[in-house]
Protein backbone atom coordinates (compact mmCIF):
# COMPACT_ATOMS: atom_id res chain seq x y z
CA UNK A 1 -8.59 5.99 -21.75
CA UNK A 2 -7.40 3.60 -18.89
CA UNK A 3 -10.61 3.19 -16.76
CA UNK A 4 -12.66 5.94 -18.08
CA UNK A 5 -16.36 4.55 -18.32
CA UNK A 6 -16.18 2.40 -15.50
CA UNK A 7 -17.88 2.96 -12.43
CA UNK A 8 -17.04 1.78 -9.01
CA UNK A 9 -19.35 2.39 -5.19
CA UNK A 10 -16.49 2.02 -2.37
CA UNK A 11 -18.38 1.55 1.16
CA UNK A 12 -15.25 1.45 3.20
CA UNK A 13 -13.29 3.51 5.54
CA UNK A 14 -9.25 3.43 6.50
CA UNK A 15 -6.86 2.60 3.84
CA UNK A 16 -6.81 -0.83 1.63
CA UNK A 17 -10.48 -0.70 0.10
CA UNK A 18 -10.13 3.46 -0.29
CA UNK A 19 -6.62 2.87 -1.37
CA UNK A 20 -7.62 0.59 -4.18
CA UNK A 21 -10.36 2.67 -5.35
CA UNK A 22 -8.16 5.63 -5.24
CA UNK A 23 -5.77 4.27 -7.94
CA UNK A 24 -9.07 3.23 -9.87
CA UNK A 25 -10.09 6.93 -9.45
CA UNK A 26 -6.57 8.16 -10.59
CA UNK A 27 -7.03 5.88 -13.76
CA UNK A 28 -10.21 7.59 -14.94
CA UNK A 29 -12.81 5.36 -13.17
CA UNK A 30 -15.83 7.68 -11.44
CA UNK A 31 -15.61 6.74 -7.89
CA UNK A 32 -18.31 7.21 -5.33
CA UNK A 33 -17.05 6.95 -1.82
CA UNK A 34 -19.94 6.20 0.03
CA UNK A 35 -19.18 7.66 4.50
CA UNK A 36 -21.52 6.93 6.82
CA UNK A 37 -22.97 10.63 8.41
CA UNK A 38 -20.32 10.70 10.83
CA UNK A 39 -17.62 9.65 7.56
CA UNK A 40 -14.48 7.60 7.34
CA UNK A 41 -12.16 7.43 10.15
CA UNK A 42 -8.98 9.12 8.41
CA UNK A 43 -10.75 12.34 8.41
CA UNK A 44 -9.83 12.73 11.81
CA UNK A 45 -6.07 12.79 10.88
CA UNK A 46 -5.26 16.26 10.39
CA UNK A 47 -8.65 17.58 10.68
CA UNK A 48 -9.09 20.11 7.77
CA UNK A 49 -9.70 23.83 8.44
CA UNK A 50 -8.97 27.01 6.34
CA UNK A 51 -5.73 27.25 8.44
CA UNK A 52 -4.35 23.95 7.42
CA UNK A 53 -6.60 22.90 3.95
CA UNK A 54 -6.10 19.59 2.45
CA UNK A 55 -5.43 16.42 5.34
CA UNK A 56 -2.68 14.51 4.17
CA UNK A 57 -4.39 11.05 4.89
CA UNK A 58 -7.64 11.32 3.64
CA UNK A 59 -6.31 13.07 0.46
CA UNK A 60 -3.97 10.08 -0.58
CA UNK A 61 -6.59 7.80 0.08
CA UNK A 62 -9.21 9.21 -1.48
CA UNK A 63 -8.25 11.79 -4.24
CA UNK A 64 -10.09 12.39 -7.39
CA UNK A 65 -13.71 10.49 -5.75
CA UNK A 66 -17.09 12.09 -5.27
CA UNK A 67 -18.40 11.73 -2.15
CA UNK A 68 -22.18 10.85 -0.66
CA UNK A 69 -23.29 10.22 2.99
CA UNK A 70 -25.83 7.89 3.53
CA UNK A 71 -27.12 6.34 6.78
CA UNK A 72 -28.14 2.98 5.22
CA UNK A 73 -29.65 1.44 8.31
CA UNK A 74 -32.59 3.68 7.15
CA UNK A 75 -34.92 2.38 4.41
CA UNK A 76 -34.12 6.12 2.21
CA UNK A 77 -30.15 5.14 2.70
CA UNK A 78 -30.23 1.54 2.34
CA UNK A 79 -32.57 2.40 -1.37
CA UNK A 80 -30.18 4.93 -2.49
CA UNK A 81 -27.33 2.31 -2.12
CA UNK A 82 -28.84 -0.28 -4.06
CA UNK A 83 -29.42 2.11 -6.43
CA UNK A 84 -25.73 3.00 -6.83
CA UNK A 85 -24.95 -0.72 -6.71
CA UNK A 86 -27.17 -1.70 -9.42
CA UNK A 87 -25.31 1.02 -12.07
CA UNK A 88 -21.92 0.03 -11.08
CA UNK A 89 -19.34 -2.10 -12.45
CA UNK A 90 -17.56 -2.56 -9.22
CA UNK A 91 -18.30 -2.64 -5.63
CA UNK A 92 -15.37 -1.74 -3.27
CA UNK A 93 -15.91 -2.79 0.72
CA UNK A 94 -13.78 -3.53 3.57
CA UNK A 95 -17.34 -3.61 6.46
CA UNK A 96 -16.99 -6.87 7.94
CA UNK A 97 -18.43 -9.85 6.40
CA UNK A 98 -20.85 -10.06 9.03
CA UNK A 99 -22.17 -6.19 9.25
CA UNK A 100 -22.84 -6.81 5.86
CA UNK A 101 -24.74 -9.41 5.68
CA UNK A 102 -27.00 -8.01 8.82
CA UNK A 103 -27.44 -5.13 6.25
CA UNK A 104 -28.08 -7.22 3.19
CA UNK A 105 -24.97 -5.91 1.29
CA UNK A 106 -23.21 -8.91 1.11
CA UNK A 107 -22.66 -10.85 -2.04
CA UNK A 108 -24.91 -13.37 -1.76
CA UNK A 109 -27.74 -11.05 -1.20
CA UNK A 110 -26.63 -8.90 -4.04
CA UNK A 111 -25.66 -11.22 -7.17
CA UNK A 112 -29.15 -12.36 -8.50
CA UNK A 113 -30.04 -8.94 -8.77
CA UNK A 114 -26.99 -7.82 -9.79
CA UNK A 115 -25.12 -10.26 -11.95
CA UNK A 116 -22.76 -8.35 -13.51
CA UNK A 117 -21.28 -6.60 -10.25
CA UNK A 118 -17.83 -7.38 -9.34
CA UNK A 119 -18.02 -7.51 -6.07
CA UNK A 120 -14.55 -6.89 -4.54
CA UNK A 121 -14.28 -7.60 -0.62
CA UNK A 122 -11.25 -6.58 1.56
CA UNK A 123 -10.87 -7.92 4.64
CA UNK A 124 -8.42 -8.69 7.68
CA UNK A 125 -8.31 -12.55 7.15
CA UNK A 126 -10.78 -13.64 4.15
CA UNK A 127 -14.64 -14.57 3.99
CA UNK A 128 -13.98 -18.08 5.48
CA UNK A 129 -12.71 -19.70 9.26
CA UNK A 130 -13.09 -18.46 12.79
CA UNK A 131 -11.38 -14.83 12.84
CA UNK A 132 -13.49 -13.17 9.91
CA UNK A 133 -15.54 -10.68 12.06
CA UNK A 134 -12.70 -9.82 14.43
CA UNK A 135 -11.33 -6.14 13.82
CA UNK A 136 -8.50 -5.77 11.78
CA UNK A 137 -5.98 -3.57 10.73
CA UNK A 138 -2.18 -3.82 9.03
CA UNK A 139 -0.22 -3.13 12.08
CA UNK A 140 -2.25 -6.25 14.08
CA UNK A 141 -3.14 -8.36 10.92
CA UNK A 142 -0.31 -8.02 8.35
CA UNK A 143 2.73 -7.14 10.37
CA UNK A 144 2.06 -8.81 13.62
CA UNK A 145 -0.26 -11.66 12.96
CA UNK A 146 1.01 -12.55 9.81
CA UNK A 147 4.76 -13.26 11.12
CA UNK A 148 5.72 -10.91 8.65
CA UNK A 149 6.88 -8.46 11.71
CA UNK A 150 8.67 -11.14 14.11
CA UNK A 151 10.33 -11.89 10.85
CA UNK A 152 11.97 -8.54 10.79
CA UNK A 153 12.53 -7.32 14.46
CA UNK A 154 15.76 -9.24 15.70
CA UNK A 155 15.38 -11.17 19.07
CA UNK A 156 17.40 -8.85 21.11
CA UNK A 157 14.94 -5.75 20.25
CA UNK A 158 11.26 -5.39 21.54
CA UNK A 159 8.76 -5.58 19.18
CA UNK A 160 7.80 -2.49 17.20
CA UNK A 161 5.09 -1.72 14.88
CA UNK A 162 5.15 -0.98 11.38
CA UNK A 163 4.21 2.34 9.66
CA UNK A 164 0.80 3.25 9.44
CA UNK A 165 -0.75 1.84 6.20
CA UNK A 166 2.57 -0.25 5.05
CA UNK A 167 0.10 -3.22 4.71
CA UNK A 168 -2.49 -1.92 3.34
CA UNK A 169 -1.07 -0.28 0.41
CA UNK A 170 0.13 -3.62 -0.39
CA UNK A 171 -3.30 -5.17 0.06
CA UNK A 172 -4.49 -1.65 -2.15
CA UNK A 173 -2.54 -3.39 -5.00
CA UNK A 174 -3.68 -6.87 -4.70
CA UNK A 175 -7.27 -5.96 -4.71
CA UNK A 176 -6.58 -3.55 -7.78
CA UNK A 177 -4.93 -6.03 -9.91
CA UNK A 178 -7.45 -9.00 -9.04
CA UNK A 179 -10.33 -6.43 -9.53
CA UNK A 180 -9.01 -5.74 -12.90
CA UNK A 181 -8.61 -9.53 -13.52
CA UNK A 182 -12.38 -9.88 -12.88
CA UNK A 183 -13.47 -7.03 -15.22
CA UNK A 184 -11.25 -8.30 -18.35
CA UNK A 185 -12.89 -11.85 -17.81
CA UNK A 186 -16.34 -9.80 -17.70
CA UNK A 187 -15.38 -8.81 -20.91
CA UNK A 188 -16.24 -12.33 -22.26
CA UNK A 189 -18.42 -13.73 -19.85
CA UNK A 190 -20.83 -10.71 -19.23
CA UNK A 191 -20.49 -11.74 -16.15
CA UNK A 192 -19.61 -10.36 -12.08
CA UNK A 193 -18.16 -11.87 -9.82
CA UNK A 194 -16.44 -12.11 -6.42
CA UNK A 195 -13.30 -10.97 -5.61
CA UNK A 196 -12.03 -11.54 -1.98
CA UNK A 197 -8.58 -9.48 -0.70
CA UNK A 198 -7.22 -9.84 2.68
CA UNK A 199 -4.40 -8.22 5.29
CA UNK A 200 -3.04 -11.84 5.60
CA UNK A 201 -2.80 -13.66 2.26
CA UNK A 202 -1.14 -10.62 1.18
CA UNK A 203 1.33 -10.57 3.82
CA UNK A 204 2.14 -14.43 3.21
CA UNK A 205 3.30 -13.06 -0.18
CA UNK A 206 5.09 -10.55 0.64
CA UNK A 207 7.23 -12.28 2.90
CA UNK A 208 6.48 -14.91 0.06
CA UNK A 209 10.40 -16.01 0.29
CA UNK A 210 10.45 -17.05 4.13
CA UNK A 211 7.06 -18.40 3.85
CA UNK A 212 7.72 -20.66 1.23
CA UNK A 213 11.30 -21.68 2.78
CA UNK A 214 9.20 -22.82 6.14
CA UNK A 215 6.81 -24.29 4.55
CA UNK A 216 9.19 -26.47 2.77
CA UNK A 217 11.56 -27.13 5.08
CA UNK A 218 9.54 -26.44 8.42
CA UNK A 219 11.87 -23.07 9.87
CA UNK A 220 13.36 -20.17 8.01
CA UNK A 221 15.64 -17.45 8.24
CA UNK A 222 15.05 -14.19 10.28
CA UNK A 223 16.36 -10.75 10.88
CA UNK A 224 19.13 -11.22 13.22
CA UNK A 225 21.17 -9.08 14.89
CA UNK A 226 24.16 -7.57 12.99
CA UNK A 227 26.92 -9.90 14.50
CA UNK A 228 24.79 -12.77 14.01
CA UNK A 229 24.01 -12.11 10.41
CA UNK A 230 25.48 -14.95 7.93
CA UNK A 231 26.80 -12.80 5.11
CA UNK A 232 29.19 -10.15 5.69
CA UNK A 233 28.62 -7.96 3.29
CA UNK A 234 25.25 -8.45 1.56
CA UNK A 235 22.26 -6.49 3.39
CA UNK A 236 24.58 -5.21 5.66
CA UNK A 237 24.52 -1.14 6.71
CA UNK A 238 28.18 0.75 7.07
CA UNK A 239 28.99 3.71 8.78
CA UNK A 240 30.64 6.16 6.78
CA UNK A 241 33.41 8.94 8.79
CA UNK A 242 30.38 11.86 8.61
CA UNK A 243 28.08 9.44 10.79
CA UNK A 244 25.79 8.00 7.61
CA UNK A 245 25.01 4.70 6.89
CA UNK A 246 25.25 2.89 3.25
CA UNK A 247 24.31 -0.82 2.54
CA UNK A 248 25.51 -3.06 -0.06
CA UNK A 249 23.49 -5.62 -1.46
CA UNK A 250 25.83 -8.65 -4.19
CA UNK A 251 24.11 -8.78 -7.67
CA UNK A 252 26.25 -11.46 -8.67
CA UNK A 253 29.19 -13.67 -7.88
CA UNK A 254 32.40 -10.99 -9.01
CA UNK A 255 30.64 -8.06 -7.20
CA UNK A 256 32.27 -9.15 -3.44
CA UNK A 257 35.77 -9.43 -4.78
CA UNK A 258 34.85 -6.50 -6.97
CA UNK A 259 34.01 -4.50 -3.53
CA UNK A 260 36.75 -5.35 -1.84
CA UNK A 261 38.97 -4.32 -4.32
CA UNK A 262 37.94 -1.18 -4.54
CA UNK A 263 37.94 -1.18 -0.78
CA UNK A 264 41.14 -0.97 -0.81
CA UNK A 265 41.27 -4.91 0.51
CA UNK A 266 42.20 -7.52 -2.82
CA UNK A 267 43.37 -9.88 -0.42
CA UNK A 268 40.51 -10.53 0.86
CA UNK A 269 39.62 -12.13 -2.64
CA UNK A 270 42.95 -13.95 -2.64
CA UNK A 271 42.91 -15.54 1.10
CA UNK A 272 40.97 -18.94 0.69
CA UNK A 273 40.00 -18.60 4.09
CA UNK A 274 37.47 -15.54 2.89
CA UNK A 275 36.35 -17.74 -0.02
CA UNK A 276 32.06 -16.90 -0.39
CA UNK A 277 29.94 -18.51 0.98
CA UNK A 278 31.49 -18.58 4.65
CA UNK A 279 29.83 -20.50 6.96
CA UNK A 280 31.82 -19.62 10.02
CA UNK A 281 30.95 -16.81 11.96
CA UNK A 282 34.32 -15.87 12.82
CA UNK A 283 35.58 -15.65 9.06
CA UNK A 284 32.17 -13.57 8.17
CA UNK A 285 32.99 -11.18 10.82
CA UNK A 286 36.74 -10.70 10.07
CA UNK A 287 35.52 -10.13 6.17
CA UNK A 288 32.89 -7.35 7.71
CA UNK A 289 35.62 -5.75 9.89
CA UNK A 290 37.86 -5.33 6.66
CA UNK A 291 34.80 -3.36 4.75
CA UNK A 292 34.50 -1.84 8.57
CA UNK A 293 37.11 -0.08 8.65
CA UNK A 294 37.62 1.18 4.94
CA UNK A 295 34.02 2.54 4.96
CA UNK A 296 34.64 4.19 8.34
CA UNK A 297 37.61 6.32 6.61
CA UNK A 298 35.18 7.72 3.76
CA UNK A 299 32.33 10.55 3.83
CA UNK A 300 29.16 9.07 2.05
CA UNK A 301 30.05 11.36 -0.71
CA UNK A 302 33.34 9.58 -1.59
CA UNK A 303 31.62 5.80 -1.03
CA UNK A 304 29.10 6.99 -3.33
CA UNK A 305 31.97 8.09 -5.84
CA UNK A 306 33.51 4.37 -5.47
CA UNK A 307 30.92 2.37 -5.81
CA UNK A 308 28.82 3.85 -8.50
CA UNK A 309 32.08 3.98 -10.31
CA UNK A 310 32.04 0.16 -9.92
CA UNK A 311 28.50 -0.59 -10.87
CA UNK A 312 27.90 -1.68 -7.27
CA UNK A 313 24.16 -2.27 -5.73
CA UNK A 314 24.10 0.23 -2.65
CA UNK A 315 22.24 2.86 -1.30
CA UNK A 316 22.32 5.41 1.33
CA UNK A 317 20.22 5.32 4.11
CA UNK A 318 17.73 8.28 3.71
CA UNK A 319 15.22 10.14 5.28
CA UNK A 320 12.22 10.92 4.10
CA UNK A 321 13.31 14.68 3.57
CA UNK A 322 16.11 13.65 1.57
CA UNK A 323 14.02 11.18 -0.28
CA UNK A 324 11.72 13.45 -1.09
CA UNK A 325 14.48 15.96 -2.20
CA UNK A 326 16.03 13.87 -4.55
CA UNK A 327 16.00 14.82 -8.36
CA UNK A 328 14.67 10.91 -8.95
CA UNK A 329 11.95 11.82 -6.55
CA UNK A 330 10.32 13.64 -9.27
CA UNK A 331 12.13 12.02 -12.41
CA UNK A 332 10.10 9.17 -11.19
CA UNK A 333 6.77 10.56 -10.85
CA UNK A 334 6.48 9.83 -7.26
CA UNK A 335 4.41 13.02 -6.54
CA UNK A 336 1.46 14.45 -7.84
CA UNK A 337 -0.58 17.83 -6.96
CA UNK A 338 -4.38 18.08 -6.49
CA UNK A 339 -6.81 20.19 -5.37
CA UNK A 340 -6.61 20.55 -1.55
CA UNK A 341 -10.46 21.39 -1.55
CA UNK A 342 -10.17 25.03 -0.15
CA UNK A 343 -9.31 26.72 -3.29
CA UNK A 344 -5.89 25.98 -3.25
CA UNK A 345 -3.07 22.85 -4.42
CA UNK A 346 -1.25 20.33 -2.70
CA UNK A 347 1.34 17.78 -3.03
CA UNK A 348 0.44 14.17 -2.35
CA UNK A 349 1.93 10.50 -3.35
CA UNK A 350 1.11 9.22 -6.63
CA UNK A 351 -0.27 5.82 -7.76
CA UNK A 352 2.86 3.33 -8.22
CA UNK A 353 2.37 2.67 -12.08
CA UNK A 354 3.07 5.29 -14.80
CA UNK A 355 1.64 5.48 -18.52
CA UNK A 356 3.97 7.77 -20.38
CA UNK A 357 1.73 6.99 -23.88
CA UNK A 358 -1.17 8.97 -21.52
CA UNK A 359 -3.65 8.61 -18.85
CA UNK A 360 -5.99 10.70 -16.75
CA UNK A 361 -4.74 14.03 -15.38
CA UNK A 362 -5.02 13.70 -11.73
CA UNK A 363 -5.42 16.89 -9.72
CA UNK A 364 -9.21 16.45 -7.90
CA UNK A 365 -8.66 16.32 -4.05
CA UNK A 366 -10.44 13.99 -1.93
CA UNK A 367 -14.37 15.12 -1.35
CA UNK A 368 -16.08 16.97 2.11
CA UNK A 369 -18.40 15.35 3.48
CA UNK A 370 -21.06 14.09 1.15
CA UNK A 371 -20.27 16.54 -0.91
CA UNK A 372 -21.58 15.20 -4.30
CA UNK A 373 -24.51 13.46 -2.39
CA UNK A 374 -27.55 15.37 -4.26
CA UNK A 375 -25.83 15.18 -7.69
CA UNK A 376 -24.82 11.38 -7.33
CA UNK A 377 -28.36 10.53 -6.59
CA UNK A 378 -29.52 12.39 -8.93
CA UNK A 379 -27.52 10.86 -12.01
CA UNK A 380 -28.34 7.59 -10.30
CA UNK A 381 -32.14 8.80 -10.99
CA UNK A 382 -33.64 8.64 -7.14
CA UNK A 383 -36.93 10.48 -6.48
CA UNK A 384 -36.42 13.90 -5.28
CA UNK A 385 -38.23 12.18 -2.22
CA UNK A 386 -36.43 10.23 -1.76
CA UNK A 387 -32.94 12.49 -2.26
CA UNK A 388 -34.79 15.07 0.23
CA UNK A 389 -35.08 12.35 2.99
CA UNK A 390 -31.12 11.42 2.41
CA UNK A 391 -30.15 15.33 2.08
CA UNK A 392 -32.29 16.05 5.52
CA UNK A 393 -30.74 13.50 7.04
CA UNK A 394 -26.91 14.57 5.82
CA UNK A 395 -27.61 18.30 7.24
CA UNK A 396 -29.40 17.62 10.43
C-alpha cells in the first residue's frame, strides 16, 4: 500500500530533509532517522519530559521513523551507515555537500557501490557555484535571499522574517515528489540516481509568478502599501464594525460589479469612470472607499452572510485558534494523532495529500534518542561487535 516496502536512511537534522522523509514515513515507507549522539537540533524545542510528553517540532518532523545514533566519524559508525545505505532504496540528507564528502557519504563516493540508491540531497542553494557550503536555513535562504521576502514586506515596513519552517515545508514537497519521480523511473531502469533539492530553486517557484514577470520584462510587481495598491478591491483586507478583517479576491470579470451590488453600491458598476481595470490611483481609491465604508457598517457575521450568498471568493482573517477550531479543520484531515512517546496521544499536522481509497494508519510518534539503534542494526545484519561498539558509544 502507498510506500510500504520501501526503505529510506535520512542523515539530516532541522526540517526539509526530515520533513520529506516524514511524509515518506506517513505513506508506509520504514524510515531510519539516523542523529548524531548529541541528535537533531529540533529536539531542543520543547525539550520532552514526563511533565510536557511529546515536543511539538520534532514530532511533526519526524513521526512514524525509527531512530539510531551513530557517531560516524568512528570506523564502527561510519560501517554501520554503509550498511544501512547499501539496503536502502533512498538516501535522505541535508549535511553540507562538503561535510559529506570529507566523510565519504557523498554521491560520488557512494554510487558504484550502490547503484540503485536514490540519492536525494537537500540543500540551501544546490551542489554547484560559490555559496554551497555556507549555512543555510529558510528564513536566510528562501525568504530573504531568495527575494521571495522583499517581495512581500512593503517599503514603508522593516523587514520581518518568515515563520519558522514556511520554506522548508515547501522544499519537504519538492524533494518528495522528485524523490518519487526517481523511484518510478527505477522501476524501468533498475537504476539510482541523484536527486538534488534546494531552499532557493524552490523559492524561485514559489514566487514563480514575479520571477518569471522580471525575468521577462526585467522588474515586477511587489507588496505595496495599501494606498498604493493598483486594484481596489482584489487582495485587499476590510474592516468589518466588530474590528475583523475580510479580503476579497475577483474570480472573474462579473464578480466586482457583482460585489458592489450587493454592497449596497450598483453605481459603482454604472459610472464609467469606475470601469475595471483603473489605472488611476485616485479612481482605485474612491472605488475602495465605497466597499470602505459598506464593510465598516457590517459584523463579519453579516459580510459572511452576503457574500457567500453571492458565490464571492473571501475569507476572514483567522487565527490560528480559530483555524484550528473550524469544522473544515477536521473535515479536511488537517490533523492527525500519534503516539507522544510517553504512553500517551497527541495531536500534530498531517501530511498535505489524502487517499480516501486507503493508506497507512499514522499514529507512531517521532523516536528518543536512538531508540531503535540495536534492532536497526540488527535487521541490517551488523556483528554483535560491531553493534556493541555503536551501543557503548550511544550510552556512554
Amino acid at each position: 500500500m502507498l510506500l510500504q516496502g520501501l526503505k529510506v536512511v535520512e542523515l539530516a537534522t532541522w526540517i526539509a530533509a526530515p520533513g520529506c522523509a516524514a511524509i515518506m514515513a506517513d505513506w508506509g515507507a520504514d524510515v531510519i532517522k539516523v542523529e548524531s549522539l548529541t541528535g537533531d537540533a529540533t529536539r531542543t524545542f520543547f525539550p520532552e519530559t514526563a511533565e510536557s510528553p511529546g515536543s511539538p517540532i520534532f514530532t511533526m518532523e519526524n513521526r512514524g521513523k525509527r531512530g539510531v545514533a551513530l557517531d560516524i566519524a568512528a570506523e564502527d559508525g561510519r560501517q554501520a551507515i554503509l550498511t544501512l545505505l547499501k539496503g536502502a532504496d533512498v538516501f535522505i540528507t541535508n549535511v553540507r555537500p562538503g561535510a559529506l564528502k570529507r566523510a565519504r557519504l557523498d554521491y560520488e563516493s557512494l554510487k558504484a557501490d550502490m547503484p540503485k540508491l536514490i540519492y536525494a540531497s537537500v540543500s540551501g542553494v544546490g551542489l554547484e557555484g560559490p555559496d554551497i557550503d555556507l549555512p543555510a536555513f529558510d528564513i536566510t535562504v528562501f525568504w530573504t535571499k531568495s527575494g521571495v521576502g522583499r517581495s512581500h514586506i512593503p517599503p514603508d515596513q522593516e523587514p520581518f522574517a518568515c515563520r519558522p519552517g514556511f520554506g522548508d515545508h515547501a522544499t519537504a514537497l519538492a524533494t518528495l515528489s522528485s524523490v518519487l519521480a526517481a523511484v518510478h523511473e527505477r522501476h524501468e531502469t533498475g537504476r539510482g540516481r541523484l536527486v538534488e533539492c534546494s531552499l532557493l530553486r524552490t523559492a524561485a517557484y514559489a514566487l514563480g509568478w514575479d520571477m518569471a514577470t522580471h525575468l521577462r520584462f526585467g522588474e515586477a510587481p511587489v507588496t505595496q502599501t495599501r494606498d498604493q495598491r493598483p486594484h481596489p478591491i482584489s487582495g485587499i483586507y476590510f474592516r468589518t464594525s466588530d474590528d475583523r478583517w475580510l479580503c476579497f479576491v475577483l474570480k472573474g470579470p462579473g464578480c466586482f460589479p457583482n460585489l458592489m451590488t450587493v454592497l449596497g453600491h450598483p453605481e459603482v458598476v454604472t459610472n464609467p469612470r469606475y470601469a475595471l481595470p483603473a489605472t488611476d490611483l485616485d479612481v482605485v481609491r474612491e472605488i475602495r472607499a465605497y466597499a470602505e465604508a459598506a464593510f465598516a457598517k457590517m459584523t463579519l457575521a453579516e459580510a459572511a452572510d452576503i457574500l457567500t450568498a453571492a458565490d464571492l471568493a473571501w475569507a476572514p482573517l483567522q487565527t490560528l485558534s480559530e483555524a484550528i477550531s473550524m469544522p473544515q479543520f477536521e473535515a479536511t484531515g488537517c490533523r492527525v494523532e500519534v503516539d507522544n512517546g510517553w504512553g500517551g496521544r497527541m495531536s500534530t499536522i498531517a501530511a498535505p495529500a489524502r487517499f480516501p481509497e486507503g493508506a497507512p494508519l499514522v499514529t507512531r510518534g517521532a523516536p528518543k534518542l536512538g531508540e531503535h539503534t540495536r534492532e536497526v542494526l540488527e535487521e541490517a545484519g551488523l556483528s554483535p561487535e560491531v553493534i556493541d561498539k555503536v551501543m557503548a558509544r550511544l550510552v556512554s
